[in-house]
C-alpha atoms as a PDB file:
ATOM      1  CA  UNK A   1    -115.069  71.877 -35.020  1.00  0.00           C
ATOM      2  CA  UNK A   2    -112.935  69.089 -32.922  1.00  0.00           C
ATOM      3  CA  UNK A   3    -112.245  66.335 -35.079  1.00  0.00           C
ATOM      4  CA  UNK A   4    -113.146  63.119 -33.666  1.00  0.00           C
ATOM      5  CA  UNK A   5    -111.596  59.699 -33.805  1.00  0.00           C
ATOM      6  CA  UNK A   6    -114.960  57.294 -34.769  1.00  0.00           C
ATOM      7  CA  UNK A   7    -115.275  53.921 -35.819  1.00  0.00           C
ATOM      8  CA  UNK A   8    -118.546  52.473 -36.974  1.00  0.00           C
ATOM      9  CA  UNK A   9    -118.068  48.518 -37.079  1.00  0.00           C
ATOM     10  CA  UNK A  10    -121.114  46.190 -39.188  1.00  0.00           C
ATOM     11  CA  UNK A  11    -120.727  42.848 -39.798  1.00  0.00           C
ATOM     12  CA  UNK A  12    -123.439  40.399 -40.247  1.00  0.00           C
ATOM     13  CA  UNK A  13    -124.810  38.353 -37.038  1.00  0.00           C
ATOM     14  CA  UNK A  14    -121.706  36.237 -35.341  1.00  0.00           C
ATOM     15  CA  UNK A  15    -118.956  37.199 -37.649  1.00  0.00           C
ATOM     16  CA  UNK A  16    -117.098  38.822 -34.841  1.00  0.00           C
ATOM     17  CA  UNK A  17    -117.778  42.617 -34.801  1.00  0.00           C
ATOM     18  CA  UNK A  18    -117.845  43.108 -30.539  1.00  0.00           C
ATOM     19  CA  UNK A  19    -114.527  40.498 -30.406  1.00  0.00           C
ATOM     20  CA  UNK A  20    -112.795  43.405 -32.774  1.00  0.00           C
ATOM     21  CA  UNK A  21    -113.792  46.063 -30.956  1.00  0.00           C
ATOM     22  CA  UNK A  22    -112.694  44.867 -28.034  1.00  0.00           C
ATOM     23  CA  UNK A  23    -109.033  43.745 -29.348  1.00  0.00           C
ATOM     24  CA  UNK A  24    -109.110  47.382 -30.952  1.00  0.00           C
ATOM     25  CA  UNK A  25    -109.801  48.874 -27.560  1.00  0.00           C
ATOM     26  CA  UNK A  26    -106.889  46.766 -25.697  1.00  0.00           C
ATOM     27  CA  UNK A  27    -104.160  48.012 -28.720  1.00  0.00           C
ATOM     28  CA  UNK A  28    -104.850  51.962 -27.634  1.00  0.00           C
ATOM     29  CA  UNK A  29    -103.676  54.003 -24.773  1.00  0.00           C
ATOM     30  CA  UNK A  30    -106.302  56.273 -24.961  1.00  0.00           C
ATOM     31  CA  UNK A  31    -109.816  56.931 -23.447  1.00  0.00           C
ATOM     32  CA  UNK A  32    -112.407  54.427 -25.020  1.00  0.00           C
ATOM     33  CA  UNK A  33    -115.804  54.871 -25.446  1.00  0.00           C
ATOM     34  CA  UNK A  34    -118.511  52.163 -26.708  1.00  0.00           C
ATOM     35  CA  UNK A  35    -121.557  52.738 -27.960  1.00  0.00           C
ATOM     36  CA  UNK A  36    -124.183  49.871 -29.451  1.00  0.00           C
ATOM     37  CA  UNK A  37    -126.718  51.104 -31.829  1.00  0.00           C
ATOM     38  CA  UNK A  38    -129.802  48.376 -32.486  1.00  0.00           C
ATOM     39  CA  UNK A  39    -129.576  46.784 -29.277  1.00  0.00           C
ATOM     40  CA  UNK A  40    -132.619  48.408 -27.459  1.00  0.00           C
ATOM     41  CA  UNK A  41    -132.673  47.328 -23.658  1.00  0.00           C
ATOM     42  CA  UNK A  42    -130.936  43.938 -24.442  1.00  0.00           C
ATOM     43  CA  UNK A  43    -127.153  45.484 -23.827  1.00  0.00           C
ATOM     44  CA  UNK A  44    -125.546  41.944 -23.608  1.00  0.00           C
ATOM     45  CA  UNK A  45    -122.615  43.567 -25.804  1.00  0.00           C
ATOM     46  CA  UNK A  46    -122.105  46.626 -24.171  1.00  0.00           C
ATOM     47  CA  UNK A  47    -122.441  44.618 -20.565  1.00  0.00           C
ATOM     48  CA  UNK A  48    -119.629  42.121 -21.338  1.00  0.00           C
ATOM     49  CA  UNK A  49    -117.439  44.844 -22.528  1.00  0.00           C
ATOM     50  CA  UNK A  50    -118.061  46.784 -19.829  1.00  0.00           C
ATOM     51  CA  UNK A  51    -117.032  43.973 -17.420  1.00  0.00           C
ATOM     52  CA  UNK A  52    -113.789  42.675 -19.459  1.00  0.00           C
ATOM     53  CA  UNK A  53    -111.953  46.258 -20.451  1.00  0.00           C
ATOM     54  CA  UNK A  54    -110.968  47.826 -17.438  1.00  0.00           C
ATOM     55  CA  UNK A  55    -111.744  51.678 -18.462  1.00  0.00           C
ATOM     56  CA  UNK A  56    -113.754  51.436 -20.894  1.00  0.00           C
ATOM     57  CA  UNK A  57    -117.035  53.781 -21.132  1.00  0.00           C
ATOM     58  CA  UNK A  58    -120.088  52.596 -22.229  1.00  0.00           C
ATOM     59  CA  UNK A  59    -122.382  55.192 -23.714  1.00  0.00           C
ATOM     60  CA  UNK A  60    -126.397  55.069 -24.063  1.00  0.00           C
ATOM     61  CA  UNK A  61    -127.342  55.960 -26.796  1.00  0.00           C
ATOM     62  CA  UNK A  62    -129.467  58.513 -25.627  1.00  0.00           C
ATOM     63  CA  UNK A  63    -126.702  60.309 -24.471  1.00  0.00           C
ATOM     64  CA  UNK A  64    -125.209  60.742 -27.536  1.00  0.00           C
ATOM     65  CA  UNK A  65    -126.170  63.889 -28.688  1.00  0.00           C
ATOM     66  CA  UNK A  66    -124.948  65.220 -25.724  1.00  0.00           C
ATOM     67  CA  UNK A  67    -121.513  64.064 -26.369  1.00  0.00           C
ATOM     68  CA  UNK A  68    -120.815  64.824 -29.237  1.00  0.00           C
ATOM     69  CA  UNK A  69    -121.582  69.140 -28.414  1.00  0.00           C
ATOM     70  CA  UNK A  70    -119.261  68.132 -25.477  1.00  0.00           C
ATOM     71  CA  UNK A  71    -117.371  65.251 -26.613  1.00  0.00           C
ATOM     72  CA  UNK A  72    -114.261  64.298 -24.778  1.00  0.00           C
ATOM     73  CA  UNK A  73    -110.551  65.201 -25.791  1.00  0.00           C
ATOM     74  CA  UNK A  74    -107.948  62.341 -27.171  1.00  0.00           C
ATOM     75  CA  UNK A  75    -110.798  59.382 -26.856  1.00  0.00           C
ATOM     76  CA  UNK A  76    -111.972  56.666 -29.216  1.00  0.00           C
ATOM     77  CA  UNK A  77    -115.085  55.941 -29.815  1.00  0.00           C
ATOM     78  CA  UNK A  78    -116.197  52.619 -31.475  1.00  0.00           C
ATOM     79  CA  UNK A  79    -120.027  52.853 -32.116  1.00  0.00           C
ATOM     80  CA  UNK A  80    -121.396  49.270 -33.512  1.00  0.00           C
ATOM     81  CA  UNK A  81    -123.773  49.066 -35.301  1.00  0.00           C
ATOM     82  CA  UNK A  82    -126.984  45.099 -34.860  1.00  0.00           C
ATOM     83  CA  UNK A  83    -126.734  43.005 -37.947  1.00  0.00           C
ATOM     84  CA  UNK A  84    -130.334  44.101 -38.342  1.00  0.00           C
ATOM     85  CA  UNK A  85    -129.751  47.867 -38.887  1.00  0.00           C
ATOM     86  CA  UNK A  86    -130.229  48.897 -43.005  1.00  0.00           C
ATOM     87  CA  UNK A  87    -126.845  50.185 -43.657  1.00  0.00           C
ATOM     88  CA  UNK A  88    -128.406  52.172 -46.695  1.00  0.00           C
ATOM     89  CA  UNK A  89    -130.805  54.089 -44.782  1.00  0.00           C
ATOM     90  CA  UNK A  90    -128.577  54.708 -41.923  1.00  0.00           C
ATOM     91  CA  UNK A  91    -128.840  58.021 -40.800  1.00  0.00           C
ATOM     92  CA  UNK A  92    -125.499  59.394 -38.865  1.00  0.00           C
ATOM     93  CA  UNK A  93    -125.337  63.003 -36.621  1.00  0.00           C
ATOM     94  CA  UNK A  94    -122.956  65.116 -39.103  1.00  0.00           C
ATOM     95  CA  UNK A  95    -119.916  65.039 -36.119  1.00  0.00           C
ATOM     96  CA  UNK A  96    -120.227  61.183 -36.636  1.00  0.00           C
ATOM     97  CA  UNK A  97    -120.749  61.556 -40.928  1.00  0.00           C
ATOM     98  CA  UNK A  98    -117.030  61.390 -41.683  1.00  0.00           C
ATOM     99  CA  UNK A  99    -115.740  58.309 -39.886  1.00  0.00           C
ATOM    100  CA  UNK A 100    -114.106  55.350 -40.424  1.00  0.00           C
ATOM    101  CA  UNK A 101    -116.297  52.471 -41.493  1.00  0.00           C
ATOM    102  CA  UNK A 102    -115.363  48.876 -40.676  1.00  0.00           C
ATOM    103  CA  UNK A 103    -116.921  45.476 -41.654  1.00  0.00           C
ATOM    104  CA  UNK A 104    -116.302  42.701 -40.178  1.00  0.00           C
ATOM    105  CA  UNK A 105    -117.201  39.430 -42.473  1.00  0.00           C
ATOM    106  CA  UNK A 106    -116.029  36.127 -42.737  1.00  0.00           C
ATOM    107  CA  UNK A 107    -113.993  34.702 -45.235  1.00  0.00           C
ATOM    108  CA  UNK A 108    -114.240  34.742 -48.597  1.00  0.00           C
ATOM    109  CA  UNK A 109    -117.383  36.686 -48.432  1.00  0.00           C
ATOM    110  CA  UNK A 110    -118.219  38.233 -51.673  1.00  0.00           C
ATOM    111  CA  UNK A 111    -119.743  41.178 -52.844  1.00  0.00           C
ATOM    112  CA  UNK A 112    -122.011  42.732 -50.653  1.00  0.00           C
ATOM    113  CA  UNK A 113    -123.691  45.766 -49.196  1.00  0.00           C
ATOM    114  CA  UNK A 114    -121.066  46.070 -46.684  1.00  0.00           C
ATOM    115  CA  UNK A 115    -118.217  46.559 -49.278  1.00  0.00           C
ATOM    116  CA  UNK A 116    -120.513  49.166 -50.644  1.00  0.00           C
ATOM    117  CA  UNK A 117    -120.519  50.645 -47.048  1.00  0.00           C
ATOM    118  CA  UNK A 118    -117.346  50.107 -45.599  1.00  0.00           C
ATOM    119  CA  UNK A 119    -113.656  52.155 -45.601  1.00  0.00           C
ATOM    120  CA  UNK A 120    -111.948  48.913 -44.223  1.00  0.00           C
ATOM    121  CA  UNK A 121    -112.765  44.976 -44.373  1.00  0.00           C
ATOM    122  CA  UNK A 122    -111.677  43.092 -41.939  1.00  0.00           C
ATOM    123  CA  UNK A 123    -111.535  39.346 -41.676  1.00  0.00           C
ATOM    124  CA  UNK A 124    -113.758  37.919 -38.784  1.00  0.00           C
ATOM    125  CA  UNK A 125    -115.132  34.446 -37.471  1.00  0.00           C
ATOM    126  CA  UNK A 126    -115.779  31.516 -40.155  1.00  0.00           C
ATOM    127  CA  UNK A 127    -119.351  31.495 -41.327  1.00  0.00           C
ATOM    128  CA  UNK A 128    -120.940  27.921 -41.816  1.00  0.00           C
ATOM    129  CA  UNK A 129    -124.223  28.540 -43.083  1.00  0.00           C
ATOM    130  CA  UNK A 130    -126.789  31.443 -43.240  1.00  0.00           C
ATOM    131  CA  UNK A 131    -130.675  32.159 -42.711  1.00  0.00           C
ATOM    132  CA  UNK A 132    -132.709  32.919 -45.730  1.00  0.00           C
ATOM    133  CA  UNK A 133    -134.863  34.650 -43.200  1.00  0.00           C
ATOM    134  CA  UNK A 134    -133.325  35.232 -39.937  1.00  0.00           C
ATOM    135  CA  UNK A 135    -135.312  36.248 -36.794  1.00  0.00           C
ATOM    136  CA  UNK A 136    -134.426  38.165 -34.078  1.00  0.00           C
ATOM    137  CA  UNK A 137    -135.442  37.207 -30.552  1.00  0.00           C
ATOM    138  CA  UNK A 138    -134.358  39.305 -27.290  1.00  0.00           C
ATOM    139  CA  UNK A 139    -135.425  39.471 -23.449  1.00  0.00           C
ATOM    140  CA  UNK A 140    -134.175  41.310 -20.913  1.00  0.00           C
ATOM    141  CA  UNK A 141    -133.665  39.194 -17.898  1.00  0.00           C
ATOM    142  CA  UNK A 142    -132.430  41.987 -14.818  1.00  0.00           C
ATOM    143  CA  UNK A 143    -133.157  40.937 -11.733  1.00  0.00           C
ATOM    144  CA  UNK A 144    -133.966  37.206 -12.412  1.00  0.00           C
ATOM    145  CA  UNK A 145    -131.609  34.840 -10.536  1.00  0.00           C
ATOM    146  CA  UNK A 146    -131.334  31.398 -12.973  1.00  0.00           C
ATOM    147  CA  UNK A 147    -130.632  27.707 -11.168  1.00  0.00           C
ATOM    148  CA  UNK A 148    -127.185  26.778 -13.354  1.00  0.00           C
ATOM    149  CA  UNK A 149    -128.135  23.310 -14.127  1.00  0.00           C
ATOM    150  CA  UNK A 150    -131.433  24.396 -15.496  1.00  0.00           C
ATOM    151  CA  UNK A 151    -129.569  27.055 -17.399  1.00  0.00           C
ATOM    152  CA  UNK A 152    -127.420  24.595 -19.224  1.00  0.00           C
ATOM    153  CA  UNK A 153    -129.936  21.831 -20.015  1.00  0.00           C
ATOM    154  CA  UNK A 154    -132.232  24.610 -21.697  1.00  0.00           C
ATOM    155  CA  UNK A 155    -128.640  26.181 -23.265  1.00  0.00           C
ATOM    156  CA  UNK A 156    -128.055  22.753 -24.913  1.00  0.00           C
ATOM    157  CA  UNK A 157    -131.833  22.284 -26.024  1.00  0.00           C
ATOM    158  CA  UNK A 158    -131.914  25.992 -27.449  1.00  0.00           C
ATOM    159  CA  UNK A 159    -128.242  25.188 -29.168  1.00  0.00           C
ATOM    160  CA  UNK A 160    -129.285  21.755 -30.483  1.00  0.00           C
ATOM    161  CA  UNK A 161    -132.744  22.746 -32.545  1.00  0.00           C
ATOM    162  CA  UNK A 162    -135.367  21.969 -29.614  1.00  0.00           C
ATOM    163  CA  UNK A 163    -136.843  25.417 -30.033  1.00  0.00           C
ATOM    164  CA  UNK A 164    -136.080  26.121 -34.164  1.00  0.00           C
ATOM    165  CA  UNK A 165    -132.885  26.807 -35.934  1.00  0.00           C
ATOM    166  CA  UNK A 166    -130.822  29.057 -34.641  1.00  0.00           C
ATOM    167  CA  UNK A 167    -127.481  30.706 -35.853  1.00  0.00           C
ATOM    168  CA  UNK A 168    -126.352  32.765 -32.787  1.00  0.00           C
ATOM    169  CA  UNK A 169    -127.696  32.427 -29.320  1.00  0.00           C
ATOM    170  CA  UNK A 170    -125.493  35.189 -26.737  1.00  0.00           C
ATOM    171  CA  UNK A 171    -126.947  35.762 -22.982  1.00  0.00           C
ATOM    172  CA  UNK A 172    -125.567  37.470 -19.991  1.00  0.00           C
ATOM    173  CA  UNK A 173    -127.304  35.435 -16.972  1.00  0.00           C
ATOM    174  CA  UNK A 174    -127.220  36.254 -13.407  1.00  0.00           C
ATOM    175  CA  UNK A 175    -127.166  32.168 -11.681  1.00  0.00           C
ATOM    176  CA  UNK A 176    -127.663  31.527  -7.544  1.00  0.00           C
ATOM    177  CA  UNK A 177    -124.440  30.949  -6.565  1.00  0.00           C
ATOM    178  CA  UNK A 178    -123.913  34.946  -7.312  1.00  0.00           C
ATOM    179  CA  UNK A 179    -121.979  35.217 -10.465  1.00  0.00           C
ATOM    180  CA  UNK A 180    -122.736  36.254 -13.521  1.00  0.00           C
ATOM    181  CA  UNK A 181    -122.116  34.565 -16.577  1.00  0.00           C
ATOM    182  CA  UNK A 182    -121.884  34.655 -20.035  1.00  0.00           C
ATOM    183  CA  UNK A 183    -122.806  32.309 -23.379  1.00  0.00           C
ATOM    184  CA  UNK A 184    -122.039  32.531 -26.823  1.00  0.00           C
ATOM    185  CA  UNK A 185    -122.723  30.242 -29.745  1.00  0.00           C
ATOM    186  CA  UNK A 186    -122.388  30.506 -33.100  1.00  0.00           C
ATOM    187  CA  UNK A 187    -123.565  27.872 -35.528  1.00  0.00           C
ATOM    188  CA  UNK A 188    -120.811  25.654 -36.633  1.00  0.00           C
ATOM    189  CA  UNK A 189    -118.709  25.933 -33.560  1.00  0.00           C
ATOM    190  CA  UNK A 190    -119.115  22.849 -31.580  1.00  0.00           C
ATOM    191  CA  UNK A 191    -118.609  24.738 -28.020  1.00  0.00           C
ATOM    192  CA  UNK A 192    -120.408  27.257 -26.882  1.00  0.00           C
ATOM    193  CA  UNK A 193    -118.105  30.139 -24.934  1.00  0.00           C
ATOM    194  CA  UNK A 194    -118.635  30.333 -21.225  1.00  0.00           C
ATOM    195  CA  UNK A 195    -117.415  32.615 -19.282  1.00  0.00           C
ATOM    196  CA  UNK A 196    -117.883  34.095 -15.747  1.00  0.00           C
ATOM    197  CA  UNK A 197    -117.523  37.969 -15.914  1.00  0.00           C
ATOM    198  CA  UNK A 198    -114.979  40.136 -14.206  1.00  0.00           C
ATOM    199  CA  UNK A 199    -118.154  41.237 -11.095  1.00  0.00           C
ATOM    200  CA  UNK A 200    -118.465  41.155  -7.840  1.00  0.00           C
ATOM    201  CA  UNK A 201    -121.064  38.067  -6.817  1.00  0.00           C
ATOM    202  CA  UNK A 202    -124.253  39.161  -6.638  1.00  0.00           C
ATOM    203  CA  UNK A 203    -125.318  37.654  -2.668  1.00  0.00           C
ATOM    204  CA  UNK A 204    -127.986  40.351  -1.584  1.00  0.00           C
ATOM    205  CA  UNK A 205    -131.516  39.872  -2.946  1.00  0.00           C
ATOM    206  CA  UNK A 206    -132.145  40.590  -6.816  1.00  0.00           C
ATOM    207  CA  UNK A 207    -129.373  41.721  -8.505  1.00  0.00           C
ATOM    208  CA  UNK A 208    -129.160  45.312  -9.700  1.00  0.00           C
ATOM    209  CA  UNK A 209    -127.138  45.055 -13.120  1.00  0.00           C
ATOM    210  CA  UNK A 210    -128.144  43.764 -16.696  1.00  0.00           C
ATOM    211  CA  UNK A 211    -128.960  40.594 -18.225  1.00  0.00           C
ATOM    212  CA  UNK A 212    -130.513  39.176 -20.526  1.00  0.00           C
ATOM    213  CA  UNK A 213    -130.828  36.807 -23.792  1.00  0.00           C
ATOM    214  CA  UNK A 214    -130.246  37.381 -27.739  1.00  0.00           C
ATOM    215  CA  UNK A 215    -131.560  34.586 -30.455  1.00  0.00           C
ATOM    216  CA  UNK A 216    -131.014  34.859 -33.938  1.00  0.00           C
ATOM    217  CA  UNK A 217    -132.490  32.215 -35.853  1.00  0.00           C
ATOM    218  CA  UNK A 218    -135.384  30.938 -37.946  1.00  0.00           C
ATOM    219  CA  UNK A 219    -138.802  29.640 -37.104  1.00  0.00           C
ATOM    220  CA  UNK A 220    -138.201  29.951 -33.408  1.00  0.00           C
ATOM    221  CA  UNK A 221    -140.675  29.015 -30.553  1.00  0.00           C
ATOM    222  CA  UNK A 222    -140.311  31.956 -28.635  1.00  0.00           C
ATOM    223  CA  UNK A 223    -143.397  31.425 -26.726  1.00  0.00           C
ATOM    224  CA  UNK A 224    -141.361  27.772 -25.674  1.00  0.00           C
ATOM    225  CA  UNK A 225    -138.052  29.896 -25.460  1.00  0.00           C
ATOM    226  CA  UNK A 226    -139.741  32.552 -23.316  1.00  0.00           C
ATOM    227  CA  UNK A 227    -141.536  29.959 -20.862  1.00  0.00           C
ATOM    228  CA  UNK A 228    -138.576  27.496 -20.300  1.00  0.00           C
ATOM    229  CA  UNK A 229    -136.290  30.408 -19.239  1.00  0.00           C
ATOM    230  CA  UNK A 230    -139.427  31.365 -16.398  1.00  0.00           C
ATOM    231  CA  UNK A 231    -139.104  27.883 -15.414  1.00  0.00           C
ATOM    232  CA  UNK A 232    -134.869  28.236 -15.352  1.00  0.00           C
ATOM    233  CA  UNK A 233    -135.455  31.418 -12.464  1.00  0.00           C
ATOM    234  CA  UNK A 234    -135.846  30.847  -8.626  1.00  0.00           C
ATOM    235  CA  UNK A 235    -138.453  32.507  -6.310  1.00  0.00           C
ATOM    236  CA  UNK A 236    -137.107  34.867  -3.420  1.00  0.00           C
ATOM    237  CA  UNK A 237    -136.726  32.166  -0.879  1.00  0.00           C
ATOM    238  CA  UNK A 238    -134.736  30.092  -3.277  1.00  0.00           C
ATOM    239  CA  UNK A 239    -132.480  33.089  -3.749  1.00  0.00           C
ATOM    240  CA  UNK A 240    -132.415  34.113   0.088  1.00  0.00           C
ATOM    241  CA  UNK A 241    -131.002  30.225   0.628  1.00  0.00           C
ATOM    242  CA  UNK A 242    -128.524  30.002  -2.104  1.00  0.00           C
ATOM    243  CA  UNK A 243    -126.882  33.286  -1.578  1.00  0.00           C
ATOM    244  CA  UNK A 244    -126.491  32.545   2.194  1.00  0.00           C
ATOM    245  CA  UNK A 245    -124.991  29.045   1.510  1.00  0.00           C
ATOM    246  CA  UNK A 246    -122.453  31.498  -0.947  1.00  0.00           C
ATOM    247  CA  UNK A 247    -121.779  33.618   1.783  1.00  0.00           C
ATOM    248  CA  UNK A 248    -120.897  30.679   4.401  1.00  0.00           C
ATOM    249  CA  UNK A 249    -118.127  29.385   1.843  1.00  0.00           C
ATOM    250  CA  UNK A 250    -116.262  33.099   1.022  1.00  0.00           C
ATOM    251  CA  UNK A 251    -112.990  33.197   1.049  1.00  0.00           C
ATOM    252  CA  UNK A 252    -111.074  36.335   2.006  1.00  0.00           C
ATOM    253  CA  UNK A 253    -110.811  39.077  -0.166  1.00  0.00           C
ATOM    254  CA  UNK A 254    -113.998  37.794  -2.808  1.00  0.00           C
ATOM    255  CA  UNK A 255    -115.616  40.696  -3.933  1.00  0.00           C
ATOM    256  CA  UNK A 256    -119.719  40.796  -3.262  1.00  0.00           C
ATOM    257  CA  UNK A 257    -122.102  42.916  -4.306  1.00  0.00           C
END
């Protein structure tokens, strides 16, 4: 049987496991291949890696079976694994059973089940406080264009308490003038990370490629969370307008979609 180079990366929420991944993937020469495991249909991971390593593959996981009878010679695969998934119970295909096991935790973490679990610790993002009972909140957003300014002021309300505590917010978001961004905070860290994503703009109707929002927290409002982001996304004729005022203002050689 073809022995085959697989890391399995935990960490709990925020402490840096898709940030490792992806400065794992840069140090190699070879084929990569990413897989996300606990993510459902909210693939905000998997999107922004897809969009920021040139090369890289990203696998569904429904396709994974398949690979691995026909998995591909000299690649690395990095499979990670939500902060939500019972490491104990964790049950692994035997081609992926003897891999290496990373954790990613922040400093001076002390004993815990991912010790227990992992072949390697690794030292990720500071952590300033947990949840005693953290929530997970997710929506899929495809297709929804978002007015920016909207965007932010509910960013900064969802960041500063107005809809519960929350100790990681991440979202991939698709805004009018055609590019799609992306947001991550982390609890503690007094900016959030914005960054527009290596795409084409997105200036022809409803845009065909993922997005979507990620909240881990407690005692959120997700009904509030749920209806302020409706109110952040413009009808068709507000997206007809904007994208043709994008157009008008090109310059040569921008990429659209």
């Amino acid at each position: 049987m073809q022995t085959l180079d697989i890391t399995l990366v935990a960490a709990p929420s925020g402490a840096g496991k898709t940030t490792w991944i992806q400065q794992q993937i840069h140090s190699i020469a070879d084929t990569a291949i990413y897989l996300s495991l606990g993510a459902d249909e909210t693939l905000i991971d998997a999107a922004y890696l897809s969009a920021e390593v040139p090369g890289l593959t990203v696998l569904p996981v429904i396709q994974l079976t398949d690979f691995l009878e026909r998995p591909t010679v000299g690649c690395s695969i990095y499979l990670e694994l939500g902060f939500h998934i019972d490491l104990t119970s964790l049950i692994l295909p035997d081609q992926i059973a003897d891999c290496r096991r990373v954790a990613v935790l922040p400093p001076g973490t002390r004993h815990t089940e991912w010790h227990d679990w992992a072949d390697l610790i690794v030292t990720g993002a500071e952590a300033n406080f947990t949840l005693q009972h953290p929530h997970l909140w997710r929506s899929a957003l495809s297709g929804q264009v978002l007015d920016l300014a909207s965007l932010n002021t509910f960013w900064y309300e969802l960041t500063n308490g107005a809809y519960g505590t929350v100790q990681r917010a991440k979202g991939i978001f698709d805004v009018a003038d055609g590019r799609s961004l992306y947001f991550d905070f982390v609890a503690g860290f007094s900016d959030t990370t914005h960054l527009k994503l290596n795409l084409p703009f997105w200036l022809n109707g409803r845009p065909d490629r993922f997005s979507g929002i990620e909240v881990v927290g407690e005692m959120l409002d997700q009904e509030a969370i749920a209806q302020t982001i409706e109110e952040c996304c413009l009808n068709d004729q507000a997206i007809a307008y904007y994208q043709q005022q994008i157009k008008n203002s090109l310059e040569p050689g921008d990429e659209v979609a």
